[in-house]
Protein backbone atom coordinates (compact mmCIF):
# COMPACT_ATOMS: atom_id res chain seq x y z
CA UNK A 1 -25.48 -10.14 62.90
CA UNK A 2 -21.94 -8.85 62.30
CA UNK A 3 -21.15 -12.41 60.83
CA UNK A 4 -24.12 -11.55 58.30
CA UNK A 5 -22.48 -8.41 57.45
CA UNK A 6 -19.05 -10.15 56.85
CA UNK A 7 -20.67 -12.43 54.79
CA UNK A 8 -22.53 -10.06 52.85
CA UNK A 9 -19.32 -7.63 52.40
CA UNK A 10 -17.04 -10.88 50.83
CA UNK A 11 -19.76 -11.44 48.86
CA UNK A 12 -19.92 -7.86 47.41
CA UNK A 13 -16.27 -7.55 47.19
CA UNK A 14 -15.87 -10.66 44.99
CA UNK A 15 -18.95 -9.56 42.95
CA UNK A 16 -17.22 -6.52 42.18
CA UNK A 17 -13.73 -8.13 41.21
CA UNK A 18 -15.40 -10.55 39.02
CA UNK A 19 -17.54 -7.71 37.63
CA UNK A 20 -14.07 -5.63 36.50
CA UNK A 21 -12.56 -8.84 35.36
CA UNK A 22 -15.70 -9.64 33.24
CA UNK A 23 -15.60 -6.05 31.69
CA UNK A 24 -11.94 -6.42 31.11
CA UNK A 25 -11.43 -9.44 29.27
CA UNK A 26 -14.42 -7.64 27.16
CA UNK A 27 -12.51 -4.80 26.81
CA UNK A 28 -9.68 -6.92 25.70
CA UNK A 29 -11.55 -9.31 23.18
CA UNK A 30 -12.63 -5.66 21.55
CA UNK A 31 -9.73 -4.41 21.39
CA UNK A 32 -7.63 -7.36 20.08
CA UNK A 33 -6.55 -7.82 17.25
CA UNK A 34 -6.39 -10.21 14.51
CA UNK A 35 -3.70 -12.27 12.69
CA UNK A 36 -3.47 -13.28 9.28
CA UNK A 37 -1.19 -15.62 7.18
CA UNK A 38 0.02 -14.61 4.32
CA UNK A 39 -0.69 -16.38 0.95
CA UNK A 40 1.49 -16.89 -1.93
CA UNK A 41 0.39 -14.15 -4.56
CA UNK A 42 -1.59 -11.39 -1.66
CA UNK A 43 0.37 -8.22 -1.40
CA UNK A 44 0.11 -6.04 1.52
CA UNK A 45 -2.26 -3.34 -0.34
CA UNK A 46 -4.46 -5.99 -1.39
CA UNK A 47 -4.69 -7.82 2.43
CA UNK A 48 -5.09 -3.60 4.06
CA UNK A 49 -8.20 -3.17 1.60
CA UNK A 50 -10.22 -6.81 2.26
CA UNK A 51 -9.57 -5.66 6.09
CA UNK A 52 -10.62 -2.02 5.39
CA UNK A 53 -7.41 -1.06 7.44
CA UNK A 54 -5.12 1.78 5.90
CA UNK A 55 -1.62 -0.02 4.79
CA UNK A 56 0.09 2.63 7.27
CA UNK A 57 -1.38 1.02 10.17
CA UNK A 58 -0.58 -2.56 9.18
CA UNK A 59 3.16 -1.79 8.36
CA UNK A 60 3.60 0.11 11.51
CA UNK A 61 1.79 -2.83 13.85
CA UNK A 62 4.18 -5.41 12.22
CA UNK A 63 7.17 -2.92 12.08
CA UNK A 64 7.76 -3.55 8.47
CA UNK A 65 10.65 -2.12 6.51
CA UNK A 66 9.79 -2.66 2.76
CA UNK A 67 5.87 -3.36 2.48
CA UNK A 68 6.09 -4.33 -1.45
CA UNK A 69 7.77 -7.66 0.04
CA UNK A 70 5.81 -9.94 1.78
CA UNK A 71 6.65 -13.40 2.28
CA UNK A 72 3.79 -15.85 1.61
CA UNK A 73 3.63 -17.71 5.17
CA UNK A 74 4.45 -14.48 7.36
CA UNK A 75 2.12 -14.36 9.81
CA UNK A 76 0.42 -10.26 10.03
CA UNK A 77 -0.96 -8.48 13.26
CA UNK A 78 -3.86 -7.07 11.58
CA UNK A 79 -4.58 -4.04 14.14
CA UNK A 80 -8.09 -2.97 15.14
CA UNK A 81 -9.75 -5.64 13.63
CA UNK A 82 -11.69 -8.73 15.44
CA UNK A 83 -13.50 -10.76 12.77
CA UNK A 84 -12.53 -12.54 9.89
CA UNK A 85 -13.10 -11.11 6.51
CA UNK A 86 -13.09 -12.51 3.04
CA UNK A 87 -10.01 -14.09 1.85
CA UNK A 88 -7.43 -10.98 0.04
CA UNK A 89 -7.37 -11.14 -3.58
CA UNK A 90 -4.22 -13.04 -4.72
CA UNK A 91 -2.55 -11.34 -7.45
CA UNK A 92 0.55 -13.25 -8.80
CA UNK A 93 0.33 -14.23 -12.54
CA UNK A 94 -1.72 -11.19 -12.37
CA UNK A 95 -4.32 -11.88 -14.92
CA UNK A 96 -5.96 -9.89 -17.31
CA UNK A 97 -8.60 -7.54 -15.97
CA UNK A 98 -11.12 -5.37 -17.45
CA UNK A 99 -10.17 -1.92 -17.37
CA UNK A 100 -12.16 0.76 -16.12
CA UNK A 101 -13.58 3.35 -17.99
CA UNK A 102 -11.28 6.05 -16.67
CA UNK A 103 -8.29 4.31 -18.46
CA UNK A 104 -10.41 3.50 -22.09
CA UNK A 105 -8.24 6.72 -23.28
CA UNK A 106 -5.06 5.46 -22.11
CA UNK A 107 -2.53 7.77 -19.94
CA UNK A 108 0.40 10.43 -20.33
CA UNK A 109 3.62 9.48 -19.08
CA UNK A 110 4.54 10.50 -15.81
CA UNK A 111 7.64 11.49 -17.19
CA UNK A 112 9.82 10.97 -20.79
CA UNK A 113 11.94 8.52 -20.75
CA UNK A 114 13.51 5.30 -21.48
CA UNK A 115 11.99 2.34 -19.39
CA UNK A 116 15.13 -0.17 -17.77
CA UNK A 117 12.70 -2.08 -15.76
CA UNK A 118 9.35 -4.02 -17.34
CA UNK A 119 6.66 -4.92 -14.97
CA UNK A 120 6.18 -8.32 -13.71
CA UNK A 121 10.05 -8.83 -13.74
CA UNK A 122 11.75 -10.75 -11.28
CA UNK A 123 12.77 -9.62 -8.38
CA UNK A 124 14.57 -11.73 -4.89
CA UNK A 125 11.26 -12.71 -3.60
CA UNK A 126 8.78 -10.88 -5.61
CA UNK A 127 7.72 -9.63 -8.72
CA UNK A 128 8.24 -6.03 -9.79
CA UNK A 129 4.55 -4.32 -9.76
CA UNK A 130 5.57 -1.31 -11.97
CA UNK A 131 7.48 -0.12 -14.51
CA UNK A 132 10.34 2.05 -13.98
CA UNK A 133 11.65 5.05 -16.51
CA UNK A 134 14.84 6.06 -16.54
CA UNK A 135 15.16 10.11 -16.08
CA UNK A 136 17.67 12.60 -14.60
CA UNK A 137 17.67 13.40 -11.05
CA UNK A 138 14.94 16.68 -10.76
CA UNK A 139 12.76 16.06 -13.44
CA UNK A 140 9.54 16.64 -12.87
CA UNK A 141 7.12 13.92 -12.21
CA UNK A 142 3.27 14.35 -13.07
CA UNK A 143 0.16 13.06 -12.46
CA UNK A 144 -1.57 10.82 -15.04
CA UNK A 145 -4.73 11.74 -14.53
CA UNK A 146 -6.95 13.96 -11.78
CA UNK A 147 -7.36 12.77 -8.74
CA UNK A 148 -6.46 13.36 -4.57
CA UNK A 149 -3.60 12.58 -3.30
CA UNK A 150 -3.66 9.54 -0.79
CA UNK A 151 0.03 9.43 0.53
CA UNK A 152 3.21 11.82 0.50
CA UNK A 153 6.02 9.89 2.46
CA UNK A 154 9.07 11.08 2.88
CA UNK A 155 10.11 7.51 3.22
CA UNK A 156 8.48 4.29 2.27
CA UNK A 157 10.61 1.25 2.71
CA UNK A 158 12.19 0.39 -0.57
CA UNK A 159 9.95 3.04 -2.56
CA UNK A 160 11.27 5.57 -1.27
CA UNK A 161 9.61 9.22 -1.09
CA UNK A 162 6.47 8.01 -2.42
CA UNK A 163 3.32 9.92 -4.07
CA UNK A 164 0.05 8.11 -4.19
CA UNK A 165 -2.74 9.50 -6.38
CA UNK A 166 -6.27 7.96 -6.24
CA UNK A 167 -8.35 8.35 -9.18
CA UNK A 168 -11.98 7.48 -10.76
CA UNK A 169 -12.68 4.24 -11.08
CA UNK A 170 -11.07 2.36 -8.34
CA UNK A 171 -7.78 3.58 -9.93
CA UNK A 172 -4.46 4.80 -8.15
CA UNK A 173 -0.87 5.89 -9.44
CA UNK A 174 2.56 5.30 -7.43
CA UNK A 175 5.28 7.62 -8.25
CA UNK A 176 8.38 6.40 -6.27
CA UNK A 177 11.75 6.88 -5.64
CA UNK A 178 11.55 10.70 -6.01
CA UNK A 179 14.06 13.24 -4.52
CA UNK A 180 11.53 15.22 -3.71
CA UNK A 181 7.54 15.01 -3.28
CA UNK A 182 5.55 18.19 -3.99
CA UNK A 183 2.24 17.64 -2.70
CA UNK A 184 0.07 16.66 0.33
CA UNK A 185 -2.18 14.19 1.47
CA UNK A 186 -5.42 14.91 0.59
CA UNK A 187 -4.55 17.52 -2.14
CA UNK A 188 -6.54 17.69 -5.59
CA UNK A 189 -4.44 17.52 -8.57
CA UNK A 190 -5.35 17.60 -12.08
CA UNK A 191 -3.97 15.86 -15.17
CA UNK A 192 -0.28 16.74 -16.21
CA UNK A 193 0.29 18.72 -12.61
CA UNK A 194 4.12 17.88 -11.25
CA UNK A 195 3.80 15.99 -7.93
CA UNK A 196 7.28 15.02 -7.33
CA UNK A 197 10.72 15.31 -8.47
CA UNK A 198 12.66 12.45 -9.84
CA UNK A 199 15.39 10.91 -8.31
CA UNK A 200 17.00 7.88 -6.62
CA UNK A 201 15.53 7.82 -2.61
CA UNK A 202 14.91 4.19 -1.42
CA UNK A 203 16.24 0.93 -2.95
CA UNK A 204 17.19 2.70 -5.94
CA UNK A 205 20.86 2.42 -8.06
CA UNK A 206 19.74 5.06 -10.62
CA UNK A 207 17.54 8.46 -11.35
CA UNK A 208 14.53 7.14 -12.27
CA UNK A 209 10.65 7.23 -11.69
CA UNK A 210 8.90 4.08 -10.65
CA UNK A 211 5.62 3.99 -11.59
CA UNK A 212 2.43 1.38 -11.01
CA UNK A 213 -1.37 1.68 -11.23
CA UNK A 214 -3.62 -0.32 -9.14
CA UNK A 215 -7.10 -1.07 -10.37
CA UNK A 216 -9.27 -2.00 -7.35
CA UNK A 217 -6.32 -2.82 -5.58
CA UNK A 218 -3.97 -5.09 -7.45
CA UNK A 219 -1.79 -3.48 -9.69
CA UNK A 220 -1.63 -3.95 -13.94
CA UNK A 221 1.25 -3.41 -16.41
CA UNK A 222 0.99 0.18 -16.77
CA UNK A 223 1.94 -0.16 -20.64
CA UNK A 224 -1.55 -1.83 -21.18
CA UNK A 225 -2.72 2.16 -20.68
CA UNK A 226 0.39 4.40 -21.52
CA UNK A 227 0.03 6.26 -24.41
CA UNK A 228 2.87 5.52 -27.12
CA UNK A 229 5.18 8.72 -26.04
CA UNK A 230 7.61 6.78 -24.29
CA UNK A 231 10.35 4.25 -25.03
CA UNK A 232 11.25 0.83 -24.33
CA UNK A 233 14.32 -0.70 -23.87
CA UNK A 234 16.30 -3.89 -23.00
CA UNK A 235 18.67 -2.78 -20.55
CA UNK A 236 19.88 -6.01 -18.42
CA UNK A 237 19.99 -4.16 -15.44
CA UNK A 238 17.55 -3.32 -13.13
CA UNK A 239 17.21 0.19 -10.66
């Protein structure tokens, strides 16, 4: 009888251990995350959206300095996520897109003056997703269009204190390298309203504003919707 009862206590004992072990290794399979290999042309914003997992969290998981350079081949902790999703967009030679009604009009300037750096130009290991106007340090910095604001940082690797705006139609506005930001996440801000101050924070050598739209996610040369107020020019170097 007490050999029974042994017996049955061993048993229940190693029922219960491979009970706990079974739950954890669930736990751990929901928890875990998932990895993904960059491809030649994806950008960090694009790879964050097709996972539906803010940029934030992706720069923080792989302890990124400068998220607007990714090398194609780096291999990305993708946090909170389990399954596979569709591939991320890949945006180099950044085709011609159809442009969403919102921008039909065209846009103000964020700022007047003259532009040093095109978009698309060349950069050490990437391509330059904006354009960037050259302005003195303090002037003001407005939005393009309404919208909320998505992100205030007071630093964002090479950006930067960095405003992002999202707008109507799948639209957003980056305003980097300011001295100072003058809005807050999740603030409403209407066409023409400052939301920074101009200036050189990040990987900057000059005052300037750096500024990019995104449409659905991968950015477009914001001349192709900039009214005509601005100027151009050829200047060799580059903020």
């Amino acid at each position: 009888m007490r050999l029974d009862r042994a017996v049955t206590r061993r048993v229940l004992i190693l029922l219960a251990v491979a009970l706990a072990g079974g739950a954890r290794l669930a736990a751990e399979e929901k928890t875990a995350d998932l990895h993904h290999t960059v491809r030649r042309g994806q950008t960090l914003y694009s790879i964050a959206r097709a996972y539906g997992v803010s940029l934030q969290r992706i720069v923080q998981a792989n302890g990124i300095k400068n998220p607007s350079r990714i090398r194609a081949g780096s291999r990305l902790v993708i946090p909170d996520v389990t399954h596979p999703v569709a591939t991320p967009p890949i945006t180099r030679g950044r085709p011609m897109r159809p442009l969403p009604a919102s921008l039909a009009d065209g846009l103000p300037w964020p700022a007047d003056g003259v532009v040093v750096s095109q978009f698309a130009s060349p950069r050490r290991d990437h391509q330059h997703q904006g354009v960037d106007i050259k302005v003195p340090e303090g002037t003001p910095v407005h939005a393009v269009a309404d919208g909320v604001v998505t992100m205030a940082a007071e630093s964002y690797g090479s950006y930067g204190r960095l405003v992002m705006i999202r707008h109507d139609g799948a639209v957003t506005s980056y305003y980097g390298h300011n001295v100072k930001n003058l809005v807050f996440v999740g603030q409403r801000v209407e066409a023409g309203e400052p939301v920074a101050l101009a200036g050189h924070s990040g990987n900057a050598s000059c005052d300037h504003v750096h500024f990019e739209v995104h449409v659905k996610g991968v950015p477009i040369d914001p001349m192709r919707v900039l009214g005509r107020k601005g100027k151009t020019s050829t200047v060799a170097s580059q903020p």
